[in-house]
C-alpha atoms as a PDB file:
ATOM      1  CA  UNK A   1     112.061  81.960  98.382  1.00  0.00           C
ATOM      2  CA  UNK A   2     114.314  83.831  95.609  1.00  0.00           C
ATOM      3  CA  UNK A   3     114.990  86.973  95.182  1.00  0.00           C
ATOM      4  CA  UNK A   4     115.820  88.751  91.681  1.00  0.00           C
ATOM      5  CA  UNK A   5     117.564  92.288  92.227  1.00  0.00           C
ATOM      6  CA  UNK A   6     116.624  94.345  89.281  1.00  0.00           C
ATOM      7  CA  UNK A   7     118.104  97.738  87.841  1.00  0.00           C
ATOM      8  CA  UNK A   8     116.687 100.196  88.801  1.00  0.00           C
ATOM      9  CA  UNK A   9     113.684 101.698  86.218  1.00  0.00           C
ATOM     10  CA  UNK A  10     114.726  98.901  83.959  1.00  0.00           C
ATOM     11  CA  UNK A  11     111.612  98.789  81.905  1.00  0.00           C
ATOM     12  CA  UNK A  12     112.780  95.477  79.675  1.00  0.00           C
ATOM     13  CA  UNK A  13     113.472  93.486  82.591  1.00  0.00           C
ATOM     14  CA  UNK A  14     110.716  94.620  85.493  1.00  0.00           C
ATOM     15  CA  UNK A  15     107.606  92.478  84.975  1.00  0.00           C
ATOM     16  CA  UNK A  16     105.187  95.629  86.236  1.00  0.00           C
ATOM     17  CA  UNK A  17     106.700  98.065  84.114  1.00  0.00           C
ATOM     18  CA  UNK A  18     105.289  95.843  81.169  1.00  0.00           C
ATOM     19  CA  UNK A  19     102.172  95.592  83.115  1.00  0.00           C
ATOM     20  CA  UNK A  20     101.795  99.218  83.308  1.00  0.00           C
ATOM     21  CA  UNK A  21     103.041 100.100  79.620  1.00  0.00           C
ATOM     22  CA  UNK A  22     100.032  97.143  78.213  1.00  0.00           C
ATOM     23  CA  UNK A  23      97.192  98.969  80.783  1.00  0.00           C
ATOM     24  CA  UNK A  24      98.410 102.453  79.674  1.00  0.00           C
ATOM     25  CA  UNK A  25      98.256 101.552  75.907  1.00  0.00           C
ATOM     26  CA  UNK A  26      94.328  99.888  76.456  1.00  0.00           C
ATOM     27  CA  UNK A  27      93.055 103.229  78.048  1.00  0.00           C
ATOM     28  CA  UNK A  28      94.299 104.580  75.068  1.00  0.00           C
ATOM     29  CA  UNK A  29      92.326 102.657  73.016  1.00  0.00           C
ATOM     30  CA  UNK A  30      89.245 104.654  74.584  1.00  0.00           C
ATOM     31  CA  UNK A  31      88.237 108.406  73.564  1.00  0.00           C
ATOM     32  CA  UNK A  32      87.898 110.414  76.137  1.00  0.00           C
ATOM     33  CA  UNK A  33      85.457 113.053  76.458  1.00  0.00           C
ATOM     34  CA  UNK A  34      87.213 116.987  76.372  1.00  0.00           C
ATOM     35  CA  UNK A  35      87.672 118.504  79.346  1.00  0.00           C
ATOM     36  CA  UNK A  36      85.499 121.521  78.648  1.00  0.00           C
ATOM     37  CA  UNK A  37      82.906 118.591  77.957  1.00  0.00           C
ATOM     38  CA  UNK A  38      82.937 117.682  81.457  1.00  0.00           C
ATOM     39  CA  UNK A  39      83.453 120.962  83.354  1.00  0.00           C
ATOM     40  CA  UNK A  40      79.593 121.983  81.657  1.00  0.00           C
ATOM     41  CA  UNK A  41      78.164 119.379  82.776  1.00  0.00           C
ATOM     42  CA  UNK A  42      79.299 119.437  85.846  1.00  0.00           C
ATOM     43  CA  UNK A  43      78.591 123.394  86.480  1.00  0.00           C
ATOM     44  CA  UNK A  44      75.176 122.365  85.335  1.00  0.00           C
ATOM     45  CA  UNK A  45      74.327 119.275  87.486  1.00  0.00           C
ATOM     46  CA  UNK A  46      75.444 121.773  90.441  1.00  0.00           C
ATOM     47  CA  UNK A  47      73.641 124.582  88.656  1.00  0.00           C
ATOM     48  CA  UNK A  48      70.151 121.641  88.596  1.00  0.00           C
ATOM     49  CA  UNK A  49      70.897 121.237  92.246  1.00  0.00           C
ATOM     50  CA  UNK A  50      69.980 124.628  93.796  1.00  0.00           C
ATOM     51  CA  UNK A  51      73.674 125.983  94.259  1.00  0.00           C
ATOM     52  CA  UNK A  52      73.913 129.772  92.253  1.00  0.00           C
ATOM     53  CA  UNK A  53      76.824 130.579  90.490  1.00  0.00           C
ATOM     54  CA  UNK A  54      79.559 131.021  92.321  1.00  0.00           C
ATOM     55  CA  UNK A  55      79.082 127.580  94.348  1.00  0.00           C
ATOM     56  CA  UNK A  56      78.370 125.993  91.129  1.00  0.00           C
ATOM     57  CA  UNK A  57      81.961 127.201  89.835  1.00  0.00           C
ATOM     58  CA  UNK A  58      83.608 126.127  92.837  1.00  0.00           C
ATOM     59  CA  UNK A  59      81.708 122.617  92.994  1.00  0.00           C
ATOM     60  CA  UNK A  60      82.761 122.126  89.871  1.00  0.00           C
ATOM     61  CA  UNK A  61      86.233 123.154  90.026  1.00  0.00           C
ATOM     62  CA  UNK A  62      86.978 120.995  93.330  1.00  0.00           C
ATOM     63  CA  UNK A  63      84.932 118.005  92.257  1.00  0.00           C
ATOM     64  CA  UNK A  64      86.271 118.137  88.371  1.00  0.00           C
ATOM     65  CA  UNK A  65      87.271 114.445  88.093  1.00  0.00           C
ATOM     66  CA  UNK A  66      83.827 113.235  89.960  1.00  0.00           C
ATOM     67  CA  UNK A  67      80.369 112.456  88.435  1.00  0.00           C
ATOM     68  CA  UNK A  68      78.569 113.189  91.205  1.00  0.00           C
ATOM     69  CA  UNK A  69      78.371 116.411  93.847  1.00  0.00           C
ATOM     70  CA  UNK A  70      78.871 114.729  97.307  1.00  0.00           C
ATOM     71  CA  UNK A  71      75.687 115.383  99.468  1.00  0.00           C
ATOM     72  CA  UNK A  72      77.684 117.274 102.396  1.00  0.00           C
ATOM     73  CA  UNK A  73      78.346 119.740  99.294  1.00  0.00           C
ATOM     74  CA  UNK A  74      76.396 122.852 101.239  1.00  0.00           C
ATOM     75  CA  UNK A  75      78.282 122.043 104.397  1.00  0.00           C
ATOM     76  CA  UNK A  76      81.693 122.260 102.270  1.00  0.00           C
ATOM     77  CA  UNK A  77      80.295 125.197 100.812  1.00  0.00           C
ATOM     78  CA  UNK A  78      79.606 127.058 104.291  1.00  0.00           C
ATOM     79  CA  UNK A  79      82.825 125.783 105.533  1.00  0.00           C
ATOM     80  CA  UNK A  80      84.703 127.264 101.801  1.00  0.00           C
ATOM     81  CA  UNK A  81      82.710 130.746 102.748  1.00  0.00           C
ATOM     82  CA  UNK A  82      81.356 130.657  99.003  1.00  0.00           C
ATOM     83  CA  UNK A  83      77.926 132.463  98.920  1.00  0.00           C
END
């Protein structure tokens, strides 16, 4: 067993920091949608699933980085007190 002691936030010498910096600059390489984009579609899947406005804007602002609503979404709702 060996052990290399490294500087500390040495990105030239720490293996994962080069990992890191080559999966950072592939995600890059694809467009992402805007965020407006995504916040619409998501208000109107909630919208297409019975909820009215105002639990449609909080659905959408608590689940902003999912694709789907979760299906215990109502019981959230009760528990949130949005009507």
């Amino acid at each position: 067993l060996r052990v290399i002691y490294l500087p500390k936030f040495h990105c030239e010498l720490n293996f994962i920091e080069q990992c890191w910096g080559y999966a950072k600059r592939i995600y890059r390489c694809y467009p992402m949608s805007s965020k407006d984009a995504d916040l619409e579609a998501n208000v109107i899947k909630a919208l297409d699933s019975g909820l009215n406005g105002a639990q449609a804007a909080w659905a959408a602002k608590k689940y902003h980085g999912h694709r789907v609503l979760p299906s215990a979404i109502l019981e959230e709702l009760d528990n949130a007190k949005v009507n």
